[in-house]
Each structure stands twice: as structure tokens, then as C-alpha cells.
Protein backbone atom coordinates (compact mmCIF):
# COMPACT_ATOMS: atom_id res chain seq x y z
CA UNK A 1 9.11 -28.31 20.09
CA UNK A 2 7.64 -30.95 17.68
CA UNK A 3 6.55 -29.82 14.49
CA UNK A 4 4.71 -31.68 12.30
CA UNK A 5 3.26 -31.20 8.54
CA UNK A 6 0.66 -33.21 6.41
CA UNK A 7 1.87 -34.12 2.88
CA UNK A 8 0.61 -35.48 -0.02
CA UNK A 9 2.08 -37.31 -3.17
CA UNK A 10 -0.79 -38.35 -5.80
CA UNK A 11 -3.15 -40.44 -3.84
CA UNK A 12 -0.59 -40.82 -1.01
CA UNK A 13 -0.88 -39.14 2.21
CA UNK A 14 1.60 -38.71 5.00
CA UNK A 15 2.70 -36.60 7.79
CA UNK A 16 6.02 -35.96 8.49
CA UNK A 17 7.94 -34.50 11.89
CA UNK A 18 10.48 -31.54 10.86
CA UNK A 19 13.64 -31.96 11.07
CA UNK A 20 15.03 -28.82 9.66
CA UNK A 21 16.61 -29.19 6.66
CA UNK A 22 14.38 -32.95 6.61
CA UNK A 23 11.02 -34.26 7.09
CA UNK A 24 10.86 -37.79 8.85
CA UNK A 25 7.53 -39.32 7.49
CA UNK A 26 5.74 -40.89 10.37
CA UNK A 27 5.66 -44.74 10.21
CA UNK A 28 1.67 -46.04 9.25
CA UNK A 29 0.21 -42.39 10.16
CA UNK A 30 -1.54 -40.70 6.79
CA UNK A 31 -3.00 -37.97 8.82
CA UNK A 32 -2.87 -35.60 12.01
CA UNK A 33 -6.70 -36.69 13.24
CA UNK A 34 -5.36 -40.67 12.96
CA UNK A 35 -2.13 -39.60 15.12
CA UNK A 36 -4.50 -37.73 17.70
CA UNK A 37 -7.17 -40.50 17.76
CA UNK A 38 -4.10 -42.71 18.65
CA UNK A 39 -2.83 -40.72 21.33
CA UNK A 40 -5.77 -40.16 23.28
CA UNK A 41 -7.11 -44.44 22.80
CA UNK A 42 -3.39 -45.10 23.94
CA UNK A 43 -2.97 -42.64 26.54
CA UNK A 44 0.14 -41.58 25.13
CA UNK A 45 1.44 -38.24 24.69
CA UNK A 46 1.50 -36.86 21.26
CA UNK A 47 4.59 -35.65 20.95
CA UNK A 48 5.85 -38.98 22.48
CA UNK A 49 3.86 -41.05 20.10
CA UNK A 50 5.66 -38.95 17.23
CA UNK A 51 9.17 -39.92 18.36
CA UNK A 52 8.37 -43.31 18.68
CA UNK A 53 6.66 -43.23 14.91
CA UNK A 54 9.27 -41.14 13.30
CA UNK A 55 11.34 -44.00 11.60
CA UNK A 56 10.20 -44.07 7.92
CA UNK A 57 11.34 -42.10 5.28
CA UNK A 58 13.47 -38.11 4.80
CA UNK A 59 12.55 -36.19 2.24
CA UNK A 60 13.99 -32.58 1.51
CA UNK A 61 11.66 -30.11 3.35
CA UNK A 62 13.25 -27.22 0.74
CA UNK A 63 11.14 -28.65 -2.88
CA UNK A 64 8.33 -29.50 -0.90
CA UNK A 65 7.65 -25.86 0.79
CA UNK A 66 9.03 -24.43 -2.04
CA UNK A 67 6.08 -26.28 -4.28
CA UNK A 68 8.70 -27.60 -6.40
CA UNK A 69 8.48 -31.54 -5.14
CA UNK A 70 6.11 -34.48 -6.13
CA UNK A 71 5.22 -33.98 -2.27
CA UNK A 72 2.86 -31.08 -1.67
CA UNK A 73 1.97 -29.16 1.39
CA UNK A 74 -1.56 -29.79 2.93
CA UNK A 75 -2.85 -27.71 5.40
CA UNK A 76 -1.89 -29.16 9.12
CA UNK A 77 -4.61 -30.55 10.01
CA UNK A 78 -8.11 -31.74 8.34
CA UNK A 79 -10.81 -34.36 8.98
CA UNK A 80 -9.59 -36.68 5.86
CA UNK A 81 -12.84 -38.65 5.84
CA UNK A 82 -15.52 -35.71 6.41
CA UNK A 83 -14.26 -32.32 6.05
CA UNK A 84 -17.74 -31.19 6.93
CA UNK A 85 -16.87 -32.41 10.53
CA UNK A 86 -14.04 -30.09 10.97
CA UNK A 87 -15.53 -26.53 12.45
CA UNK A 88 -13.58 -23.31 11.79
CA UNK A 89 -13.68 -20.51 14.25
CA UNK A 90 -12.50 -17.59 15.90
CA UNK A 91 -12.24 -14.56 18.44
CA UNK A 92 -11.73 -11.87 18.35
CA UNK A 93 -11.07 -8.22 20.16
CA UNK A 94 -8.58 -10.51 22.27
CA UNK A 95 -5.41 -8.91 22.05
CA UNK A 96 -4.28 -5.83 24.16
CA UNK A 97 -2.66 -4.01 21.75
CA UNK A 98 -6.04 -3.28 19.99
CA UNK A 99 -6.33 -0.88 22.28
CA UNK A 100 -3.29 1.41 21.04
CA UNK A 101 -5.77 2.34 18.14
CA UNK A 102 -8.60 3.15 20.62
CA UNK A 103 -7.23 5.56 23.03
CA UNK A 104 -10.22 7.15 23.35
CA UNK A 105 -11.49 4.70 24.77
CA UNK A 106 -10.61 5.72 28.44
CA UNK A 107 -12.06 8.89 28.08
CA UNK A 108 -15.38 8.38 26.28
CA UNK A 109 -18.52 8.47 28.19
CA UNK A 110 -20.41 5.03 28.63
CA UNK A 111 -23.03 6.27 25.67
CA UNK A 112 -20.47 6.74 23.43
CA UNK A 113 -18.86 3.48 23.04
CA UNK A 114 -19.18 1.14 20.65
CA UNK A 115 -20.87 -1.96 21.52
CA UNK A 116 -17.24 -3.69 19.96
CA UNK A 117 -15.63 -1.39 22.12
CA UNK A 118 -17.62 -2.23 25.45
CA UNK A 119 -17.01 -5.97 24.34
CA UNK A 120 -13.35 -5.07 24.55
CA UNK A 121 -13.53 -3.24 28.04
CA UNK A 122 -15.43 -6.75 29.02
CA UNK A 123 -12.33 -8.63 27.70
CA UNK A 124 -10.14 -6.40 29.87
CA UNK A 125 -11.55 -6.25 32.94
CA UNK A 126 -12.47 -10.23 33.36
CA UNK A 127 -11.19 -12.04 30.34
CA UNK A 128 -8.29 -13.82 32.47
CA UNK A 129 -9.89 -15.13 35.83
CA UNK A 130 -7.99 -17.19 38.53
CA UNK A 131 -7.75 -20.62 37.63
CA UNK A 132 -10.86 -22.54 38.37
CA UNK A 133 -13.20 -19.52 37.89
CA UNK A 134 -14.76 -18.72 34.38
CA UNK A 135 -14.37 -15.60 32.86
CA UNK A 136 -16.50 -13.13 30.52
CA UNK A 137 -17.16 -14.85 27.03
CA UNK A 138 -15.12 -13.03 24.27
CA UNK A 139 -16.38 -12.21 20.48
CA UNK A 140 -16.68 -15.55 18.40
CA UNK A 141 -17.54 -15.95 15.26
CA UNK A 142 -18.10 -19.10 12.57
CA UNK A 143 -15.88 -19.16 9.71
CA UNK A 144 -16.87 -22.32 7.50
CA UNK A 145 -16.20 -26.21 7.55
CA UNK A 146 -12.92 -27.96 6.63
CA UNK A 147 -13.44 -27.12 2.93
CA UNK A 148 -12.33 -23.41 3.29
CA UNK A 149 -9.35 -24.31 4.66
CA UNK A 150 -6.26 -23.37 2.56
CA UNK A 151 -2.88 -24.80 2.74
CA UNK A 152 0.78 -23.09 2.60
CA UNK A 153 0.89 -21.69 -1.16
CA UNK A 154 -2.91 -21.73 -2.00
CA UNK A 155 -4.42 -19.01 -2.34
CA UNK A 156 -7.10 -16.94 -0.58
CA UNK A 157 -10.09 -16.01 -2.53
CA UNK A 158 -11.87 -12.75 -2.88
CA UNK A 159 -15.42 -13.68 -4.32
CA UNK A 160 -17.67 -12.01 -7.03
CA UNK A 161 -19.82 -11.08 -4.10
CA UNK A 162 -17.17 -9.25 -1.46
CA UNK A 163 -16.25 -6.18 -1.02
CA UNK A 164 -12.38 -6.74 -0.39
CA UNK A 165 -9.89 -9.17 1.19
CA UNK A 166 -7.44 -9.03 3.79
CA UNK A 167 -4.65 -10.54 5.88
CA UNK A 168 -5.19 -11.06 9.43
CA UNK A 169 -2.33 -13.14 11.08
CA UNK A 170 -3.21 -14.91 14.02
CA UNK A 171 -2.32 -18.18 16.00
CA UNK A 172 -4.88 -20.88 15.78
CA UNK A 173 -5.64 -24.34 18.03
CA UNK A 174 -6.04 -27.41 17.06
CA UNK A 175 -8.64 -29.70 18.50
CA UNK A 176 -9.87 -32.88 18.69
CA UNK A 177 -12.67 -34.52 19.97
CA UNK A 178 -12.57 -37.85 22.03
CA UNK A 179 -15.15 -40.84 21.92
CA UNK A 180 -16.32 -39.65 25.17
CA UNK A 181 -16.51 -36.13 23.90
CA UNK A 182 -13.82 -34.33 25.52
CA UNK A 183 -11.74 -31.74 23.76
CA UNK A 184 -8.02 -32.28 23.62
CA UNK A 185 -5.80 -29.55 22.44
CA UNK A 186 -3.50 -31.07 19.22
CA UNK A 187 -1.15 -28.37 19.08
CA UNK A 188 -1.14 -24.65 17.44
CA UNK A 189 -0.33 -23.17 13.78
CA UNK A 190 0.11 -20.33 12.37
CA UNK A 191 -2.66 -19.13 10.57
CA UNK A 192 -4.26 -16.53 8.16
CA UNK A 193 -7.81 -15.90 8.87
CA UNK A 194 -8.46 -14.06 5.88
CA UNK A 195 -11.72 -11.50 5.86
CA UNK A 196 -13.60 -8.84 4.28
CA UNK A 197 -12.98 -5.83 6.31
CA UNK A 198 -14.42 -3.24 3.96
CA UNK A 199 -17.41 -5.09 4.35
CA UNK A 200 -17.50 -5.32 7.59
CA UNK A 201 -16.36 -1.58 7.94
CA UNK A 202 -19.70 -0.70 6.58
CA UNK A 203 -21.76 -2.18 9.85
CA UNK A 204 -20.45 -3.96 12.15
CA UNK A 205 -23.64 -6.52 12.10
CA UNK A 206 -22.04 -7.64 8.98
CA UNK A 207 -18.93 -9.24 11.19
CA UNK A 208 -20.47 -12.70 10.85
CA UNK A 209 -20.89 -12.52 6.86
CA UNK A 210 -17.09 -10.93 6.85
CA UNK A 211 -15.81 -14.02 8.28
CA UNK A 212 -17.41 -16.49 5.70
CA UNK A 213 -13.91 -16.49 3.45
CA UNK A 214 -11.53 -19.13 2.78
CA UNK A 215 -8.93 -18.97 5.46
CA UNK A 216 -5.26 -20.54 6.00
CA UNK A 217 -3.24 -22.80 8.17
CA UNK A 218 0.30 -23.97 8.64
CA UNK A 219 2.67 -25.24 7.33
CA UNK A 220 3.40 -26.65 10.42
CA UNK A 221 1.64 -27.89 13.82
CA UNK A 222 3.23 -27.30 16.69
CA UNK A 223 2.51 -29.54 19.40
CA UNK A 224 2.77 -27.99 22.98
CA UNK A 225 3.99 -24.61 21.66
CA UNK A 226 4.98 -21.58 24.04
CA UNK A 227 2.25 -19.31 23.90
CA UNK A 228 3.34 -16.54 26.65
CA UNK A 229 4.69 -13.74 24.26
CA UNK A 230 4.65 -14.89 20.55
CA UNK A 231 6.74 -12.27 18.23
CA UNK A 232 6.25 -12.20 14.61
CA UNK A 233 6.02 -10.77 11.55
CA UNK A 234 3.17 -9.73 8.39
CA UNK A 235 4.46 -8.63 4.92
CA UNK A 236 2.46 -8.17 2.18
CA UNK A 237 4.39 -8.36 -1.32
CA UNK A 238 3.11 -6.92 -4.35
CA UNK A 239 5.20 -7.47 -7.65
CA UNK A 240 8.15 -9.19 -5.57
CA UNK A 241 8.48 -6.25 -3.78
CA UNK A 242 7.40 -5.28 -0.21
CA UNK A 243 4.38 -2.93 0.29
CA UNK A 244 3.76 -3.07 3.51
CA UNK A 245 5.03 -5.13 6.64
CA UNK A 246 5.02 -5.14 10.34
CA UNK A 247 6.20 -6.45 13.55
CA UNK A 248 3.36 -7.83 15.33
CA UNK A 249 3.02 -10.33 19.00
CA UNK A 250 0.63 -12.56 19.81
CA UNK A 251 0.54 -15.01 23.27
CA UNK A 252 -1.25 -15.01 26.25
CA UNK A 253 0.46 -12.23 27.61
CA UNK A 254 -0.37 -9.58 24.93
CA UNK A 255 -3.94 -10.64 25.19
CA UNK A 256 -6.66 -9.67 27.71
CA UNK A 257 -8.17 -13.08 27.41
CA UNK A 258 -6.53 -16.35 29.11
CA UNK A 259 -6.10 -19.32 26.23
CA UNK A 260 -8.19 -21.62 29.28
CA UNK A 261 -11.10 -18.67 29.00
CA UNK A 262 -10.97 -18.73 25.37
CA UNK A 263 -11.30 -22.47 25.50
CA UNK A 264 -13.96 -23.09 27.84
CA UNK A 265 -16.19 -20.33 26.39
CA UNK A 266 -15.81 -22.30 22.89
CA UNK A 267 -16.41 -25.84 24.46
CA UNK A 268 -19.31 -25.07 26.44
CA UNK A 269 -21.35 -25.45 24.28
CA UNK A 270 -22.48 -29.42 23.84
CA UNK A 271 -22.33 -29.21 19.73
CA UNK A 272 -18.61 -28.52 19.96
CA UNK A 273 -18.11 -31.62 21.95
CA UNK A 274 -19.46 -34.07 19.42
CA UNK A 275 -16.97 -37.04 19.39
CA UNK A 276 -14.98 -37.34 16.73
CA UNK A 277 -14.80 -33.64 15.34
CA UNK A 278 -11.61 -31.73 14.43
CA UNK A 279 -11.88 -27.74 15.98
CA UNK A 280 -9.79 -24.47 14.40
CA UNK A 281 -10.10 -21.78 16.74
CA UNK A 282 -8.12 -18.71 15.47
CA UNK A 283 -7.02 -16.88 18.58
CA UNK A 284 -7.74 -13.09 16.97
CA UNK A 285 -4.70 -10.87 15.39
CA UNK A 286 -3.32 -7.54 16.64
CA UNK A 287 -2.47 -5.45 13.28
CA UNK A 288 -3.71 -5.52 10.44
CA UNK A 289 -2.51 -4.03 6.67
CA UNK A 290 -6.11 -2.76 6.33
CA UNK A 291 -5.96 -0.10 9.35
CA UNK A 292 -2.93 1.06 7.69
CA UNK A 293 -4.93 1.96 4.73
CA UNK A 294 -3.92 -0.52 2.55
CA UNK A 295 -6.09 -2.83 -0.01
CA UNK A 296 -4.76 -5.92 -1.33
CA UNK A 297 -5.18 -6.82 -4.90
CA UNK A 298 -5.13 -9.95 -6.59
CA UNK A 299 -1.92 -11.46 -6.74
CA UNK A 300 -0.51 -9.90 -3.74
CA UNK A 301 1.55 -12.06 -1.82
CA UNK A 302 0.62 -12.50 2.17
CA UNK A 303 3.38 -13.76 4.38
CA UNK A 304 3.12 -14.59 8.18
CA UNK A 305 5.80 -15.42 10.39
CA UNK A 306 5.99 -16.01 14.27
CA UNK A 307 8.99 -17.21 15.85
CA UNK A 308 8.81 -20.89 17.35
CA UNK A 309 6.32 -21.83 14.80
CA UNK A 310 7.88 -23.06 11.99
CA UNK A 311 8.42 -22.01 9.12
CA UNK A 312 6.32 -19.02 7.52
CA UNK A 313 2.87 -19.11 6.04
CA UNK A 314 2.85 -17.55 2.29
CA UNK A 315 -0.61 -17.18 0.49
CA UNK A 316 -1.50 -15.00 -2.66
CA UNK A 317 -4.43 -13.18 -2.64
CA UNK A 318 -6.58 -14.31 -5.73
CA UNK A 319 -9.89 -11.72 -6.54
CA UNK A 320 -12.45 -13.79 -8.99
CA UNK A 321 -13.75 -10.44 -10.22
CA UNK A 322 -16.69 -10.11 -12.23
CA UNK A 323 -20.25 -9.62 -10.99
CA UNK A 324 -21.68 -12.12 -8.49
CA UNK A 325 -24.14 -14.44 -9.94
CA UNK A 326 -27.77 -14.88 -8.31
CA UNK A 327 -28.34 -17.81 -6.28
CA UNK A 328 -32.26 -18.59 -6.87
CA UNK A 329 -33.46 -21.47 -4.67
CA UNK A 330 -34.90 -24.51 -6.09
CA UNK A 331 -38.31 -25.24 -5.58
């Protein structure tokens, strides 16, 4: 699969295809979005246009995921120009194994369920329809513009104002928009989508204000990645030392919505199809360190890993602290 990675030195940008133990910068190309406006004008496939680009310099992919090069990581994909024009997103209650942890579920009368728990059932029962057909919408939810997204080694912020901060690893999309405002799918990365689930906890109308975090993505993109059963991994370090980890799968086939569902039900709507704009769609996560009881702190290391995508995703976890500061509107 081709892997790629945005990189900056200074002022300079560049992305680079992986060549494990190298990265071959890409000849002319400072960003993803300039590489997938290319391929779409030319008609030529990405990964194609990558091989046919990948002629300029190697650098030494260990320093520069390590943090210890003049080259440093960005996140995989951004819109350069107007990070305002890059929309983060999500879905969630996607993934079958959710319902290991909801057993009950089967045998609870209709008045007991929760309405996230009838949303589920939905998901089940017509979340992957025959091709050509269009299945029941899943949960979505709004996350933030390009600016929260975090790159490989940043870290994720818990603000004044939240409750608590947690891991959730996930698979996300990448999409662009064409001039004649048609989606085309970039690739996939992994990805942390980072919320408040205390918060959340408390009501579950408070989802949508959960979400609103800084959120991660990469190192890598992954351009026409298999996405049938997705194994991986989610430690959380604390101190250098593990505190909790877990085997975790993602991939169409753990998940009771089709990727094509969970596409259309996001591009449907004619403000997501406004030429030009770079899409994140995180595709939901299937464990989390949270239901285990556990509640990161700040400086608690979060690392994701999911075989065929690279290499893994490490973010601390830093908590700002203090009391959150009023926000009075100017008159």
C-alpha cells in the first residue's frame, strides 16, 4: 500500500512516500490537498501519480518520527491555505463489538432502551444495504475545523472547562472535494479522536459538546487501504510504564455500518460537497480505556496501532488545569 506523510522543515513543506527505513520526498508536491487536486484535474490515480513523483530526496524516517530531526511530522493531511475549510467529523455506535458491553440489549423491552441504544439496533438491522440501496443514517457528530487537528507527538488537550479526556482509536477518511463538487476518497489514517467522556457520561445530550476537543491523525495516509478486518492495538503509558492496553479491530466487517453507507449519509448533504474542501470522517472506535475505568492524567502517553497502517500514532495527554475563564461577549 502507499503511504504517505506531510513534513515540515522551517518554512519548508513536503510530503514524502514511506519507504521503510526512508522517506522519498515527492518531487514539486508541498502538500497532500495539492497531490489530490492533481490527481483528480489529471485523471490520474493517486497512488500512480505518487510513483511517478517520488524521485527527490531520502531522508531517515527514524529522527523524524522520533522528533529528533530538523524535519517534523505534520498531521497527514490539512487544507495549507484555509484550515477553516477542512471539516472534522465522525460516527459513531458503528462497530459490532459495542454490543459485547450491551448484552442486555436483546432482552430489554422496547421502553427500556436507550435512545443510543435503539440508534445502535438501527445500525444493525439496516446499516449495510445491497449495493445501490441507501441505508439507515448512523450517529454523526462535528468535531472542529482543521485547527484542532494534532499531529504524531502533539499533544491532546484537556481544557480548563472539561470534565476529562480520553483516547478513542479509530480509523479516519480522507476527503477531498472536486471543482465540480464531488467527493473523492484520499486514503485512510489512523487516528485519535480524543473526547470528554465523563462529560458526556453525565447526559448523553452533551455528546455534541464532548466531541469539541482537539483530535489526532497519522502519521501516515494510506492510500487505498484494506479496510475488511483491521487489527490493532491501544496502550496508554503512564510514567514509561504501561497502564492499560488492549487488542482492539476495526474494518468493515466488525462494523454494522458499510464504509459506502457511512459515506453517502455524510455527503448528502450539499454543504459537504463545497468544492475545494478537505473532509476527516473518523469511522467510530470499539474499546475504549474509559469503560475500563480508567482516567487519563496529564502526561499520559496514548499510543494507537493498527496493522497495515503505518507506523503507530503516539500523543500525550496534556490537562491545562486551573479554572475556566468566562467568555463575556462583546457588545
Amino acid at each position: 500500500m502507499t503511504r504517505l506523510v506531510q513534513i515540515q522543515n522551517g518554512a519548508t513543506r513536503a510530503v514524502a512516500l514511506v519507504e521503510e527505513p526512508r522517506l522519498c520526498l515527492l518531487a514539486g508536491v508541498k502538500s497532500v490537498f495539492q497531490l489530490a487536486q492533481e490527481a483528480v484535474n489529471s485523471k490520474t490515480p493517486l497512488a500512480a501519480l505518487v510513483q511517478k513523483k517520488a524521485n527527490g530526496e531520502l531522508l531517515d524516517y527514524n529522527p523524524v518520527y522520533a522528533g529528533k530531526s530538523n524535519w517534523r511530522l505534520l498531521a497527514p493531511v490539512d487544507h495549507p491555505d484555509e484550515p477553516a475549510r477542512c471539516l472534522v467529523s465522525g460516527t459513531g455506535l458503528t462497530h459490532l463489538g459495542s454490543a459485547k458491553n450491551r448484552q442486555n440489549m436483546h432482552v430489554a423491552k422496547e421502553s427500556e432502551l436507550t435512545d443510543s441504544m435503539k440508534m445502535f439496533r438501527l445500525g444493525v438491522e439496516g446499516g449495510k444495504p445491497t449495493p445501490g440501496k441507501i441505508g439507515v443514517a448512523p450517529e454523526w457528530f462535528y468535531k472542529g475545523c482543521g485547527t484542532i487537528l494534532r499531529a504524531h507527538g502533539e499533544p491532546l488537550e484537556v481544557p480548563a472547562y472539561a470534565e476529562d479526556g480520553g483516547e478513542e482509536a479509530e480509523i479516519a477518511g480522507i476527503y477531498h472535494v472536486d471543482a465540480n463538487g464531488w467527493p473523492h476518497r484520499v486514503g485512510m489514517a489512523i487516528g485519535n479522536e480524543f473526547s470528554d467522556h465523563k462529560f458526556e457520561k453525565t447526559n448523553y445530550l452533551n455528546l455534541a459538546g464532548s466531541k469539541i476537543r482537539t483530535c489526532s491523525l497519522g502519521p501516515e495516509l494510506v492510500v487505498d487501504p484494506e479496510f475488511q478486518t483491521v487489527p490493532g492495538k491501544v496502550t496508554i503509558e503512564r510514567g514509561g510504564r504501561e497502564l492499560w492496553s488492549k487488542e482492539i479491530v476495526t474494518g468493515e466487517n466488525e462494523m454494522c455500518h458499510s464504509l459506502a453507507n457511512i459515506e453517502h449519509h455524510h455527503f448528502k448533504f450539499e454543504t459537504h460537497r463545497r468544492p475545494g474542501d478537505i473532509h476527516v470522517h473518523y469511522f467510530g472506535a470499539c474499546a475504549l480505556s474509559f469503560g475500563d475505568g480508567v482516567r487519563l492524567a496529564d502526561g499520559d502517553m496514548m499510543n494507537i496501532h493498527f496493522t497495515g497502517f503505518g507506523r503507530a500514532l503516539r500523543n500525550p495527554l496534556h490537562a491545562r488545569g486551573g479554572e475556566p475563564a468566562l467568555i463575556s461577549v462583546a457588545g
